[in-house]
PDB file of N, CA and C in Angstrom:
ATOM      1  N   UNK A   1     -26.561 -90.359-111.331  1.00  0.00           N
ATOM      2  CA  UNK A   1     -27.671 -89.558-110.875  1.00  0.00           C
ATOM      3  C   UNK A   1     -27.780 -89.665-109.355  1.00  0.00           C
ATOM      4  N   UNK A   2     -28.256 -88.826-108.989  1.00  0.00           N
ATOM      5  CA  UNK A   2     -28.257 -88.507-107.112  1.00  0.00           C
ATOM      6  C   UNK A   2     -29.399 -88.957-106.660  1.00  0.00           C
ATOM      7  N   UNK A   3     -29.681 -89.979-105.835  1.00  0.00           N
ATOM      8  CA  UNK A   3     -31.073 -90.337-105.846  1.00  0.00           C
ATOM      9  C   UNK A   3     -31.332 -90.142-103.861  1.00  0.00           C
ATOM     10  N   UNK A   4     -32.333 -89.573-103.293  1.00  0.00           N
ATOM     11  CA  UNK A   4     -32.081 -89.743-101.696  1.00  0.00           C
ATOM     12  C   UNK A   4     -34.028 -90.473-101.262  1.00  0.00           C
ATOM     13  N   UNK A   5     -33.411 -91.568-100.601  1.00  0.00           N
ATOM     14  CA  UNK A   5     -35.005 -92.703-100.913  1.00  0.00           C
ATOM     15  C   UNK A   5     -35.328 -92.079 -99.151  1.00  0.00           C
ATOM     16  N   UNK A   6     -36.212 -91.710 -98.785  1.00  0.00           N
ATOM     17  CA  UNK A   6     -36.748 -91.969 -97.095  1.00  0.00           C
ATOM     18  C   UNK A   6     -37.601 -93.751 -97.193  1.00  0.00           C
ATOM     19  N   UNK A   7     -37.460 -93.814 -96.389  1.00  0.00           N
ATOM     20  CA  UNK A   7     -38.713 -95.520 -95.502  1.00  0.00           C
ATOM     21  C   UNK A   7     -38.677 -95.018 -93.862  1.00  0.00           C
ATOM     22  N   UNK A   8     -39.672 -95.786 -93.404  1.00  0.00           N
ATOM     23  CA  UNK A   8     -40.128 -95.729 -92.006  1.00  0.00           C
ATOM     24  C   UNK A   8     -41.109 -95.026 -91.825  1.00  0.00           C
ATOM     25  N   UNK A   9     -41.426 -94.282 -92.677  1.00  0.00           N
ATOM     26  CA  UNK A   9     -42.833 -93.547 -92.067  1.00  0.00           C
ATOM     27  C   UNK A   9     -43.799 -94.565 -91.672  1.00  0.00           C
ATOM     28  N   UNK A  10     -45.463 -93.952 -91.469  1.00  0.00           N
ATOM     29  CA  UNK A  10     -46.363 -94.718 -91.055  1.00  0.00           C
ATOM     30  C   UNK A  10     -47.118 -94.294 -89.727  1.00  0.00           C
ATOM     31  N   UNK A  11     -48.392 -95.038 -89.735  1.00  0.00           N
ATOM     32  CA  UNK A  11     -49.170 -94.679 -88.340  1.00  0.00           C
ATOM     33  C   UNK A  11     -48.906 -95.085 -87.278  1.00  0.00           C
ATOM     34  N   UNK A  12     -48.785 -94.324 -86.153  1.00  0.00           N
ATOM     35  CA  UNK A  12     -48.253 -94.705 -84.561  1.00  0.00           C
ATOM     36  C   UNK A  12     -49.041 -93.657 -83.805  1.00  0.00           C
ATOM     37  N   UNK A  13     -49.400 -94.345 -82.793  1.00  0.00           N
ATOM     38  CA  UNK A  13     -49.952 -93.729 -82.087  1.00  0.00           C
ATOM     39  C   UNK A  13     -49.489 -93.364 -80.725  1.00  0.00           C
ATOM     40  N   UNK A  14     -49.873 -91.405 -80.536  1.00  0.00           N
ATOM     41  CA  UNK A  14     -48.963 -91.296 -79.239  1.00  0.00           C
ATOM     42  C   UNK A  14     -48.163 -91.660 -78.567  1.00  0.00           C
ATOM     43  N   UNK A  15     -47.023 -91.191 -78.048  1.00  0.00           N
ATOM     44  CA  UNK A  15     -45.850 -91.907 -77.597  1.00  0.00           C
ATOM     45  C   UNK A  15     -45.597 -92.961 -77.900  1.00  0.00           C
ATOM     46  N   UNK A  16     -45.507 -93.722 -79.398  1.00  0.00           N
ATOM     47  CA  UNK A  16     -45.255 -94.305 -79.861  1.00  0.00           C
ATOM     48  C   UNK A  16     -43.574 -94.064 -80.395  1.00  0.00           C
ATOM     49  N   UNK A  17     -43.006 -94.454 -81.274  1.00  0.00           N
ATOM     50  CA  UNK A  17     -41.807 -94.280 -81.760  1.00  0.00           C
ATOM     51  C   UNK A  17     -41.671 -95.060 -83.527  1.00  0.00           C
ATOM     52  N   UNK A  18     -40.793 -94.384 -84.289  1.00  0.00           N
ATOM     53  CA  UNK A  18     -40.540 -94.900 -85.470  1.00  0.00           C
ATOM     54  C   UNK A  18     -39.301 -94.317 -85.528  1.00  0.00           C
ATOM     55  N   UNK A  19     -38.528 -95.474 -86.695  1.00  0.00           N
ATOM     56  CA  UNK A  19     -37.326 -94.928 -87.441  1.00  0.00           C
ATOM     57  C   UNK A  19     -37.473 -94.868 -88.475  1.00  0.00           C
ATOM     58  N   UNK A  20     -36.727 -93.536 -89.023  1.00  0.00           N
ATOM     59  CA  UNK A  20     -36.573 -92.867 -90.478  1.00  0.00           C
ATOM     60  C   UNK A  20     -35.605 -93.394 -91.286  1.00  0.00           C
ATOM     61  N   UNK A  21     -35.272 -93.619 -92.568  1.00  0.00           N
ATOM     62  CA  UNK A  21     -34.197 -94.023 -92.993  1.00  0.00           C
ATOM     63  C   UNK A  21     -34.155 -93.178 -94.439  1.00  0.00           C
ATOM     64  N   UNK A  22     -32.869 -92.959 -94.699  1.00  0.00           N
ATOM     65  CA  UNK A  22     -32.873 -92.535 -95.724  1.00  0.00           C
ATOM     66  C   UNK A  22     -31.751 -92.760 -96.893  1.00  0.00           C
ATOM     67  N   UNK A  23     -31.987 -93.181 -97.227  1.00  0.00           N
ATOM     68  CA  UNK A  23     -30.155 -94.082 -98.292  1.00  0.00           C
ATOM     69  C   UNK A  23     -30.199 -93.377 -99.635  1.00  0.00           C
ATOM     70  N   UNK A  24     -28.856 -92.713 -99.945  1.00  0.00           N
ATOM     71  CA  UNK A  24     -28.618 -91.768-100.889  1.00  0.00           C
ATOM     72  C   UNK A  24     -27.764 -92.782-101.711  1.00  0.00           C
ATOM     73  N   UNK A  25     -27.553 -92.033-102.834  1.00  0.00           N
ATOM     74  CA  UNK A  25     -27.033 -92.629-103.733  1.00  0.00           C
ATOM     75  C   UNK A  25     -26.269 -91.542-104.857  1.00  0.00           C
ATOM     76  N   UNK A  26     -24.736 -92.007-105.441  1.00  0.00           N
ATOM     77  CA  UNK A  26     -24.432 -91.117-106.441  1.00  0.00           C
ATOM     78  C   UNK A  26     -24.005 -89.448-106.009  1.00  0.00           C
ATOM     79  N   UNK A  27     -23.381 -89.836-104.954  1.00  0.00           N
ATOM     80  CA  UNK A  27     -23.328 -88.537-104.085  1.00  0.00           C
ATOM     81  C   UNK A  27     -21.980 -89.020-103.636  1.00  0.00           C
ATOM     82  N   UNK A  28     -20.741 -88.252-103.040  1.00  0.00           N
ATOM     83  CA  UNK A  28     -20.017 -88.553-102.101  1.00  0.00           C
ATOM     84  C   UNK A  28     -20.007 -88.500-100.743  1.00  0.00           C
ATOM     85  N   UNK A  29     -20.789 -89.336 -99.966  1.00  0.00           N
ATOM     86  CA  UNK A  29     -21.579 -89.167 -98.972  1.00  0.00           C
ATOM     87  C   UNK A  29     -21.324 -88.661 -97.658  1.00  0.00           C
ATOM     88  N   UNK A  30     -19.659 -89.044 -97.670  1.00  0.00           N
ATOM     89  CA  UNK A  30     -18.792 -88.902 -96.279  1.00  0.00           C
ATOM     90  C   UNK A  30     -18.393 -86.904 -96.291  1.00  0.00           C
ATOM     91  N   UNK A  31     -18.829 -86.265 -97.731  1.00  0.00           N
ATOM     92  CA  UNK A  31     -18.829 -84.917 -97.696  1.00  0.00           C
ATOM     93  C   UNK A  31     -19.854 -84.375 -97.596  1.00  0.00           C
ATOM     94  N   UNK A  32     -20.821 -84.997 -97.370  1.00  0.00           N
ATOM     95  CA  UNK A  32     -22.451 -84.478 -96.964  1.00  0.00           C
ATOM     96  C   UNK A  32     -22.638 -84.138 -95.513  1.00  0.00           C
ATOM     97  N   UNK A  33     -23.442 -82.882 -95.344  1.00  0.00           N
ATOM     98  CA  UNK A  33     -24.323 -82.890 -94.223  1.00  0.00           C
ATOM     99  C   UNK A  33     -25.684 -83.166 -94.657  1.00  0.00           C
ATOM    100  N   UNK A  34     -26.014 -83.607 -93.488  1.00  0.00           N
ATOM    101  CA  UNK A  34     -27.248 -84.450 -93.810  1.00  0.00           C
ATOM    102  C   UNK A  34     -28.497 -83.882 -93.043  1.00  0.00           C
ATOM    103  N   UNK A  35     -29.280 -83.719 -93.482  1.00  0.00           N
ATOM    104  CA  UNK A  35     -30.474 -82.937 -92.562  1.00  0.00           C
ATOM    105  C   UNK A  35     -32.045 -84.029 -92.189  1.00  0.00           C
ATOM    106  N   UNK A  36     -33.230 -84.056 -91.598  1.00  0.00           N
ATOM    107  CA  UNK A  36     -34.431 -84.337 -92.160  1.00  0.00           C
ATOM    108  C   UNK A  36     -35.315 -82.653 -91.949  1.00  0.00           C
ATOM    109  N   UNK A  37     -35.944 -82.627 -92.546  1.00  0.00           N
ATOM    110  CA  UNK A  37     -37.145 -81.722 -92.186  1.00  0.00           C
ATOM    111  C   UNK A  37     -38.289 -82.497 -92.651  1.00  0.00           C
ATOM    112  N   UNK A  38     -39.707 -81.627 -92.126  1.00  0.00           N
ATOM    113  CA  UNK A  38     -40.943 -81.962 -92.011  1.00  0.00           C
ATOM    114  C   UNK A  38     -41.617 -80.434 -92.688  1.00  0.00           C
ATOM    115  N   UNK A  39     -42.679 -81.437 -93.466  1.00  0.00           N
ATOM    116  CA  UNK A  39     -43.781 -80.482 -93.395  1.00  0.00           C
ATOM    117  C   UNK A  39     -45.105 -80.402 -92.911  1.00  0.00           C
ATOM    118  N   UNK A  40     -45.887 -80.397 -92.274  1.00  0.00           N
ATOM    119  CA  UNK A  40     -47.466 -80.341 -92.018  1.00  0.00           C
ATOM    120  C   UNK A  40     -48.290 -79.269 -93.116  1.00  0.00           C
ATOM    121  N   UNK A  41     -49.669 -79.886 -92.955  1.00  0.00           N
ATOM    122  CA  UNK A  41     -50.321 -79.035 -93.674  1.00  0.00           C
ATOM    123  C   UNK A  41     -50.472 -78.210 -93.578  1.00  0.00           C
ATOM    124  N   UNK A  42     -50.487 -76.857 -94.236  1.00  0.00           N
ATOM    125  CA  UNK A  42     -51.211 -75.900 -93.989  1.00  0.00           C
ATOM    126  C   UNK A  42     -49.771 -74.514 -93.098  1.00  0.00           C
ATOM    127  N   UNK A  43     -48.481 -75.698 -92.998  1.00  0.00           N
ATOM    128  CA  UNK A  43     -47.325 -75.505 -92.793  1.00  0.00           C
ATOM    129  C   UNK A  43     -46.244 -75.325 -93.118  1.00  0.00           C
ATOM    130  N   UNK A  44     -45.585 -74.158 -92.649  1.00  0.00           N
ATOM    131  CA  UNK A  44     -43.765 -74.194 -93.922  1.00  0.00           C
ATOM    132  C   UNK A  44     -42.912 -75.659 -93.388  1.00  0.00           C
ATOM    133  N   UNK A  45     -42.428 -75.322 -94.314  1.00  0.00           N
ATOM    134  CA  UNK A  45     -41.244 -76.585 -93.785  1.00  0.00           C
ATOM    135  C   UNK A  45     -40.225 -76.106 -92.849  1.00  0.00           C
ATOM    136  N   UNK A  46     -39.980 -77.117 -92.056  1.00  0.00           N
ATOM    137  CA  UNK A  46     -39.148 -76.605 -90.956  1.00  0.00           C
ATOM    138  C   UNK A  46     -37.743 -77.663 -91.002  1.00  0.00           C
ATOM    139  N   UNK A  47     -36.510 -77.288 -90.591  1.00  0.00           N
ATOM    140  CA  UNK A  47     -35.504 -78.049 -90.183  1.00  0.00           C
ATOM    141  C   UNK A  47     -35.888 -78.930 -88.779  1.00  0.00           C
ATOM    142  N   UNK A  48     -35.883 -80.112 -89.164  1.00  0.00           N
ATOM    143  CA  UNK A  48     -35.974 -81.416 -87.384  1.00  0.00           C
ATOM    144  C   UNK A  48     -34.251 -81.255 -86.942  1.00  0.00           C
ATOM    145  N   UNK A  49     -33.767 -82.013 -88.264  1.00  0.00           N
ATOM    146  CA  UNK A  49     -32.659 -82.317 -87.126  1.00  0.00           C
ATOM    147  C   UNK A  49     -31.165 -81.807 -88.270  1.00  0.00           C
ATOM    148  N   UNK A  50     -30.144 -82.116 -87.902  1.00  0.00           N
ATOM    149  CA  UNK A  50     -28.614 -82.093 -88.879  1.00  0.00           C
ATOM    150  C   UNK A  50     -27.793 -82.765 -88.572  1.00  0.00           C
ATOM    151  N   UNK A  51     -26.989 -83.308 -89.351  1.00  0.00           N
ATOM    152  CA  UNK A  51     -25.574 -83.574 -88.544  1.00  0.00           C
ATOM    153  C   UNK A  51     -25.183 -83.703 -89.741  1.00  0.00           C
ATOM    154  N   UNK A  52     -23.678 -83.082 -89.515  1.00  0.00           N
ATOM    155  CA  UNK A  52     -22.920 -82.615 -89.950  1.00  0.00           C
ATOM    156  C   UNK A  52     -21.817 -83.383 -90.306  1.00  0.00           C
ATOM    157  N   UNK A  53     -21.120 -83.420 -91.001  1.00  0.00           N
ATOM    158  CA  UNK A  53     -19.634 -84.464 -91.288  1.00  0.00           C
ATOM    159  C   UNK A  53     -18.774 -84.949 -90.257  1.00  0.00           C
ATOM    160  N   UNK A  54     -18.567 -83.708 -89.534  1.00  0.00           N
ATOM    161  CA  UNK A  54     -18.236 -84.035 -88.015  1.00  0.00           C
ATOM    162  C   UNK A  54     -18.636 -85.091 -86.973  1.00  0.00           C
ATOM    163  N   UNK A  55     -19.794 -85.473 -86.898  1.00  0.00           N
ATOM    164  CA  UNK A  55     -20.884 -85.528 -86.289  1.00  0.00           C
ATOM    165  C   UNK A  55     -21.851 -84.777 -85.474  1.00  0.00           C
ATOM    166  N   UNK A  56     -21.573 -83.884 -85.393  1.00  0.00           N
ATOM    167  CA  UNK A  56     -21.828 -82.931 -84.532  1.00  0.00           C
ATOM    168  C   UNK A  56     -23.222 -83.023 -85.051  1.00  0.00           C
ATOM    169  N   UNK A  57     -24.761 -82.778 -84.248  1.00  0.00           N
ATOM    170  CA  UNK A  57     -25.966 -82.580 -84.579  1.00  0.00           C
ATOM    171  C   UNK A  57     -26.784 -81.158 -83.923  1.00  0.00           C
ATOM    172  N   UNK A  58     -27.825 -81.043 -84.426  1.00  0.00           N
ATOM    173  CA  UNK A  58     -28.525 -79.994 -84.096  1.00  0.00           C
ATOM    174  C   UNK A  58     -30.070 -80.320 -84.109  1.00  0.00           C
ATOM    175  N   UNK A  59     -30.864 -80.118 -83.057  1.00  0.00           N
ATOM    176  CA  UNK A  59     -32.411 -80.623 -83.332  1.00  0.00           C
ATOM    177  C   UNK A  59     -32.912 -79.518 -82.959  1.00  0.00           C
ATOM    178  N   UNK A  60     -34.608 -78.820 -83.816  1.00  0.00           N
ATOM    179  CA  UNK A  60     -35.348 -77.855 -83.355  1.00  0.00           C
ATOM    180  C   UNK A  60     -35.613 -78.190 -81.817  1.00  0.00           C
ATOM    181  N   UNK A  61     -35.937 -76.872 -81.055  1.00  0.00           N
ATOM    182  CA  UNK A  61     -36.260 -77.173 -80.127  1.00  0.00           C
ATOM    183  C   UNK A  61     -37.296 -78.523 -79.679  1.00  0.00           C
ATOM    184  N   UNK A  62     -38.686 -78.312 -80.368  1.00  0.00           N
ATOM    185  CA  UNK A  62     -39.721 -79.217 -80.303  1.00  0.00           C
ATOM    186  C   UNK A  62     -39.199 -80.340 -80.285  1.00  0.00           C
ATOM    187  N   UNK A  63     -38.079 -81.090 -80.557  1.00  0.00           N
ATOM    188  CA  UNK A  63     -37.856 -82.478 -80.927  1.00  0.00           C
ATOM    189  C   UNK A  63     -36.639 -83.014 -79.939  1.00  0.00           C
ATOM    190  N   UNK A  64     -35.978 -81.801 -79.172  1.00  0.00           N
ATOM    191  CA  UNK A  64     -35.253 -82.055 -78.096  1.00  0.00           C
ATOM    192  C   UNK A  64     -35.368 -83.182 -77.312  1.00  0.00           C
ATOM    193  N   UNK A  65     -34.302 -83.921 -76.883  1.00  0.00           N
ATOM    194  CA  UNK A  65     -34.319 -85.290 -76.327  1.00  0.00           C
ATOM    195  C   UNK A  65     -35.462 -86.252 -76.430  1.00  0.00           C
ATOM    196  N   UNK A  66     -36.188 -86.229 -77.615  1.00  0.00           N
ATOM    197  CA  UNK A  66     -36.849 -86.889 -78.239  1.00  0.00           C
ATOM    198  C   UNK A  66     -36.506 -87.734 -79.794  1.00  0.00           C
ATOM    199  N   UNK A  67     -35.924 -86.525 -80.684  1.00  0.00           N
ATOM    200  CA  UNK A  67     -35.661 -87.683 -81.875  1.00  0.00           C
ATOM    201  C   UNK A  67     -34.137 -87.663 -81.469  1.00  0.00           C
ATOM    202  N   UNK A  68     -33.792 -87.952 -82.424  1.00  0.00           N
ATOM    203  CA  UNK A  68     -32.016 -88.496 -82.368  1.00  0.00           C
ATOM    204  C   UNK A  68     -31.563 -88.975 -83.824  1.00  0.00           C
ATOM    205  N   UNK A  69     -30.825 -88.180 -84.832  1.00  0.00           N
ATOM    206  CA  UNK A  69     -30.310 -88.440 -85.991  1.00  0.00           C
ATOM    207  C   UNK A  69     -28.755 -88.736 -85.973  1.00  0.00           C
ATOM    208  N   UNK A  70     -28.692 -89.827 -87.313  1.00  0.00           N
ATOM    209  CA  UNK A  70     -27.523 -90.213 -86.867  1.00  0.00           C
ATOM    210  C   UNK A  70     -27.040 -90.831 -88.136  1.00  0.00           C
ATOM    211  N   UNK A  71     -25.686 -91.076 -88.680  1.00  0.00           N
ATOM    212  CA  UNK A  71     -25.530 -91.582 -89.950  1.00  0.00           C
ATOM    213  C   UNK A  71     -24.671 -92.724 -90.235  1.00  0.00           C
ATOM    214  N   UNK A  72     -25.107 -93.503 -91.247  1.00  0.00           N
ATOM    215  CA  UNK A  72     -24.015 -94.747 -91.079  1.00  0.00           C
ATOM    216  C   UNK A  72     -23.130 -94.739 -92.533  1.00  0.00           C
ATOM    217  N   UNK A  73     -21.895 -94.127 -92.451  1.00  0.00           N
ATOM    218  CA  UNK A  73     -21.029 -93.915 -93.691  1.00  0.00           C
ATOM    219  C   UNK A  73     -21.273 -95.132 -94.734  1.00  0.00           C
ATOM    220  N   UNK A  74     -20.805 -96.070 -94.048  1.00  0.00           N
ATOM    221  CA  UNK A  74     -20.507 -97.649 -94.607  1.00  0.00           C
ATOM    222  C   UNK A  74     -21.613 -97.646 -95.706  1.00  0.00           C
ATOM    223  N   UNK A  75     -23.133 -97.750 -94.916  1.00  0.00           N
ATOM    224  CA  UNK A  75     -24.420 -97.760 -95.816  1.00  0.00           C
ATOM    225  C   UNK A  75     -24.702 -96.473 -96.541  1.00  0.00           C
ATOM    226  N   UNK A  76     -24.349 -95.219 -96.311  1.00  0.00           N
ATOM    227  CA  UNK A  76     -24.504 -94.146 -97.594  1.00  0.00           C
ATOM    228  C   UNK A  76     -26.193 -93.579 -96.813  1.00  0.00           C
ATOM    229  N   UNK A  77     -26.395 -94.131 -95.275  1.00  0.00           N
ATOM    230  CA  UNK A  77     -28.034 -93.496 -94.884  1.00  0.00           C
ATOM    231  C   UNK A  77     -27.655 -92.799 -93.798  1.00  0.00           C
ATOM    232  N   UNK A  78     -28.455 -91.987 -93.313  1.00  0.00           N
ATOM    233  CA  UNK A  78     -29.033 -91.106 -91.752  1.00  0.00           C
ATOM    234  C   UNK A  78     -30.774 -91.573 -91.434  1.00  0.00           C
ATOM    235  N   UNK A  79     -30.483 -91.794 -90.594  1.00  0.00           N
ATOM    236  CA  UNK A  79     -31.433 -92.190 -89.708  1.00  0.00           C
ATOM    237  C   UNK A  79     -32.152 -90.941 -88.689  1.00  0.00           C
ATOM    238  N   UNK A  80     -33.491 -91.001 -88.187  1.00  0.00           N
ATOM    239  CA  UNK A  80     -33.710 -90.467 -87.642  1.00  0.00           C
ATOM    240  C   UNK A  80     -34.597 -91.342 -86.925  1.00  0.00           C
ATOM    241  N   UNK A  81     -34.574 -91.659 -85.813  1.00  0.00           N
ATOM    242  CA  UNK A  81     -35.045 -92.135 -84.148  1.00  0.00           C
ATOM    243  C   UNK A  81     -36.063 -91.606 -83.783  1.00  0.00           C
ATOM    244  N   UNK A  82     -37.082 -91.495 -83.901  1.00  0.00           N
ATOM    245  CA  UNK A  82     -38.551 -90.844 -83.124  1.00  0.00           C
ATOM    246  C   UNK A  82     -39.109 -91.701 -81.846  1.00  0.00           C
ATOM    247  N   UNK A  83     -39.243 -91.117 -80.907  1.00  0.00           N
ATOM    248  CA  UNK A  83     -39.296 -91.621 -79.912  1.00  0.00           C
ATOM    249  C   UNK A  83     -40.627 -90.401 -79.105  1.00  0.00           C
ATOM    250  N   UNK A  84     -41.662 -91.009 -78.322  1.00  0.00           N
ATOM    251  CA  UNK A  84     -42.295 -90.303 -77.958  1.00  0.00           C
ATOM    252  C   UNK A  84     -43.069 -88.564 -78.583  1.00  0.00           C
ATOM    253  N   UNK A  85     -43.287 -89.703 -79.499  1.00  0.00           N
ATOM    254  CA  UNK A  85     -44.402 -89.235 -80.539  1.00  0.00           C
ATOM    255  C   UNK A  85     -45.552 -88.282 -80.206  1.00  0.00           C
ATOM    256  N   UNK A  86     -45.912 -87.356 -80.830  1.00  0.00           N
ATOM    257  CA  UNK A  86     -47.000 -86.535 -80.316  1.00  0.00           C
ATOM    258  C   UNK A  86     -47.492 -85.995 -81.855  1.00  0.00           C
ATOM    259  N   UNK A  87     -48.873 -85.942 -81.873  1.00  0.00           N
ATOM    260  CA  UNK A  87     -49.643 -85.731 -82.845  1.00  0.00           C
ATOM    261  C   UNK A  87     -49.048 -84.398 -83.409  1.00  0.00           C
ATOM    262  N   UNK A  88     -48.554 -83.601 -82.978  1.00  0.00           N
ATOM    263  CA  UNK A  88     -48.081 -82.271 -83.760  1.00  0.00           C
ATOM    264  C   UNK A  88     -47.008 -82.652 -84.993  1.00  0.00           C
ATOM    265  N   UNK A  89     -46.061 -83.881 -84.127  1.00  0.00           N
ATOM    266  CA  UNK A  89     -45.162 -84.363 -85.074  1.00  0.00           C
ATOM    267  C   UNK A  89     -44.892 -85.178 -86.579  1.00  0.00           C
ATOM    268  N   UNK A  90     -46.743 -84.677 -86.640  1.00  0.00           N
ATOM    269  CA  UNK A  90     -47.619 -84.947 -88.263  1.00  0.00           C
ATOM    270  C   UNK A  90     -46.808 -84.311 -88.941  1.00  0.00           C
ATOM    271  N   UNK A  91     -46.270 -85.286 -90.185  1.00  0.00           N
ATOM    272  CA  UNK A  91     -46.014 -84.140 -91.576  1.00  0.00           C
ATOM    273  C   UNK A  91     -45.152 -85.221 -92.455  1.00  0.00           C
ATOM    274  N   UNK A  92     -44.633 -84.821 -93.357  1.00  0.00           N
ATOM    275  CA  UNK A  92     -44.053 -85.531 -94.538  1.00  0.00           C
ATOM    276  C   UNK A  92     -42.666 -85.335 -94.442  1.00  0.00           C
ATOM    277  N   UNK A  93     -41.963 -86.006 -93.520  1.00  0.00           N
ATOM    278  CA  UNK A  93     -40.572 -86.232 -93.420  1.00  0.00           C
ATOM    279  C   UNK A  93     -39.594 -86.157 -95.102  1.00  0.00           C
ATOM    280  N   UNK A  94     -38.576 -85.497 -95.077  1.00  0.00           N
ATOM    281  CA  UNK A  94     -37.806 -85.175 -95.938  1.00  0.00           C
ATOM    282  C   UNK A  94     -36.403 -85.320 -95.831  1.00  0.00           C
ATOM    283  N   UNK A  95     -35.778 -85.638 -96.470  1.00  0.00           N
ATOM    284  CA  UNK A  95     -34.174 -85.733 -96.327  1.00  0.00           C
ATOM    285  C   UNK A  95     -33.219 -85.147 -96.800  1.00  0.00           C
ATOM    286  N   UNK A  96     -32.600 -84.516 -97.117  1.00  0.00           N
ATOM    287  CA  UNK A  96     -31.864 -83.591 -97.236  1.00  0.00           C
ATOM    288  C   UNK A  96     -30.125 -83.689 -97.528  1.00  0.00           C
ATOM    289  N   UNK A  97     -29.973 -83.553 -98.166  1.00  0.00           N
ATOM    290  CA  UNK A  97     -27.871 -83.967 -98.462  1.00  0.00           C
ATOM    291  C   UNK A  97     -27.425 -82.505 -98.871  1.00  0.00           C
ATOM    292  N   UNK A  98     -26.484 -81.432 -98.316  1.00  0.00           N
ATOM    293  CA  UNK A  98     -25.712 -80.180 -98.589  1.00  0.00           C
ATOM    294  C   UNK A  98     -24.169 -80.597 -98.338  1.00  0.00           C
ATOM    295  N   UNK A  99     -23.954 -80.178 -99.573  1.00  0.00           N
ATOM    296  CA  UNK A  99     -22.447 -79.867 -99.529  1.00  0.00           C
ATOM    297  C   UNK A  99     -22.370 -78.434-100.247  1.00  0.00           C
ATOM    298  N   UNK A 100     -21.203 -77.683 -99.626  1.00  0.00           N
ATOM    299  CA  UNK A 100     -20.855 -76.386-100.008  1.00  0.00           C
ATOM    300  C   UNK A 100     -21.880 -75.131 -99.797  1.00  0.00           C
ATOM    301  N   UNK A 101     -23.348 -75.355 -99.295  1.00  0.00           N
ATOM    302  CA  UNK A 101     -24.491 -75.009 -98.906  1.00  0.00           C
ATOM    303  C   UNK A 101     -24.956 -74.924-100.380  1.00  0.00           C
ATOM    304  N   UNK A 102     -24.167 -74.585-101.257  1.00  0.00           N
ATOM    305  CA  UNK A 102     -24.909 -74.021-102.811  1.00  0.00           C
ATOM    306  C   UNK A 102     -25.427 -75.946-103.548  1.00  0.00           C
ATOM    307  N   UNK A 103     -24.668 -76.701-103.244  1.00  0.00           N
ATOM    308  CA  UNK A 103     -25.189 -78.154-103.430  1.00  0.00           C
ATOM    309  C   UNK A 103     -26.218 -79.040-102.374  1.00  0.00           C
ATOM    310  N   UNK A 104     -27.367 -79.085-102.788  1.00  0.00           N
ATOM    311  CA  UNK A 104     -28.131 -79.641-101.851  1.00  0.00           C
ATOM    312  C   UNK A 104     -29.202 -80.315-102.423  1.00  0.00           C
ATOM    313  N   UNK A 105     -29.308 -81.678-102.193  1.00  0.00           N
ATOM    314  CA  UNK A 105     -30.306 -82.350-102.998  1.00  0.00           C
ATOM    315  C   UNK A 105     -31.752 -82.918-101.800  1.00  0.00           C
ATOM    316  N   UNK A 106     -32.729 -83.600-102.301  1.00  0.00           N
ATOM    317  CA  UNK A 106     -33.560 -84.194-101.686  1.00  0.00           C
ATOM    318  C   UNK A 106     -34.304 -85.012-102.071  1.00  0.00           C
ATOM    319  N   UNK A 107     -34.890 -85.422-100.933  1.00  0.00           N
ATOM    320  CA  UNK A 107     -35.587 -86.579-101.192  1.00  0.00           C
ATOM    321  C   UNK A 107     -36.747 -86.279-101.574  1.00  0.00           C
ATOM    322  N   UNK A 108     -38.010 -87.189-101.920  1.00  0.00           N
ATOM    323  CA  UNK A 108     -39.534 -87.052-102.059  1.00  0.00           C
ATOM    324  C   UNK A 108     -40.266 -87.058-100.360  1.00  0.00           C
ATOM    325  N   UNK A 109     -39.643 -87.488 -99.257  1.00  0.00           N
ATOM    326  CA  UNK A 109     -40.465 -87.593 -98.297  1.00  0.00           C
ATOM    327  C   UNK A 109     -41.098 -89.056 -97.603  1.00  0.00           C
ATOM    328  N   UNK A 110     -41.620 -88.812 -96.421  1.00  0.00           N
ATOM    329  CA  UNK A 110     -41.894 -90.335 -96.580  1.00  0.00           C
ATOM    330  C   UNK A 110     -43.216 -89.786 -94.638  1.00  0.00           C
ATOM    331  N   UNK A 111     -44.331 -89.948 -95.218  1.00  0.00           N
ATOM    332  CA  UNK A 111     -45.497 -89.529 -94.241  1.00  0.00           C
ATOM    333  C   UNK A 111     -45.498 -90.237 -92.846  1.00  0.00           C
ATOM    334  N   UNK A 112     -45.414 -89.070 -91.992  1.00  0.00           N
ATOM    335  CA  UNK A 112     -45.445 -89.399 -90.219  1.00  0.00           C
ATOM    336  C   UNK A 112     -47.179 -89.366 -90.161  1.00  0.00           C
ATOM    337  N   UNK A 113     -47.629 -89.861 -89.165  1.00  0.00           N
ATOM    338  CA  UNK A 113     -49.008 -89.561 -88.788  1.00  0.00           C
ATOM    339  C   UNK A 113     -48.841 -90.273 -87.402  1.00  0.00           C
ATOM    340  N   UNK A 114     -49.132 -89.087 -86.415  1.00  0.00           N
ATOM    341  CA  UNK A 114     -49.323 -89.309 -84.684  1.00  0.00           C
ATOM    342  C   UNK A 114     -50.674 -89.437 -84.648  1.00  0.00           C
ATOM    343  N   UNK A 115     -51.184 -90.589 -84.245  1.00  0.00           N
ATOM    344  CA  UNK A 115     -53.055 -90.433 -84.128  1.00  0.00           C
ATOM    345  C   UNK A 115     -53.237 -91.489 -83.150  1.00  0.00           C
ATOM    346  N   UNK A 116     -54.202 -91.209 -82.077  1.00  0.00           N
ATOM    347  CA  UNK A 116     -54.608 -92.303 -81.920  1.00  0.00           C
ATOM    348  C   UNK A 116     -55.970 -92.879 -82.195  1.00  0.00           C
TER     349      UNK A 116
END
């Protein structure tokens, strides 16, 4: 069974920073691209960040030289780096595994909150 866990969420306040983690399981992982997105309330879900098998990454604008995703084969996780935190960057972090685009599993999420 395919299981994808997030940890790291939690409260921080303004320009604060957290790391995301996310460790999959039951997947062949080194053929995954790996994504996070977010949702806020009252909000669609949006793509944060990607990277790709390659490594190659991609971040929404908003999160530009601010987060930083990244994956560690060995452990089967992607990480995501938050750094200079801002209350907009509220929402329920998600994780994401695509292969072939038609295969794509996820996680349950794991809650950001920027407050001070």
């Amino acid at each position: 069974q395919v299981r994808l866990v997030e940890s790291g969420g939690g409260l921080v306040q303004p320009g604060g920073s957290l790391r995301l983690s996310c460790v999959a399981s039951g997947i062949g992982f080194n053929l995954y691209e790996l994504a996070w997105y977010r949702q806020a309330p009252q909000k669609e879900r949006e793509l944060v960040a990607r990277i790709a098998t390659s490594g190659t990454t991609n971040y929404v604008d908003s999160v530009k030289g601010r987060f930083s995703i990244s994956r560690d084969n060995a452990k089967n996780t992607v990480y995501l780096q938050m750094n200079s935190l801002r209350p907009e960057d509220t929402a329920v972090y998600s994780c994401n595994a695509r292969r072939l685009v038609l295969t794509s599993y996820w996680g349950l999420g794991t809650q950001v909150t920027v407050s001070s």
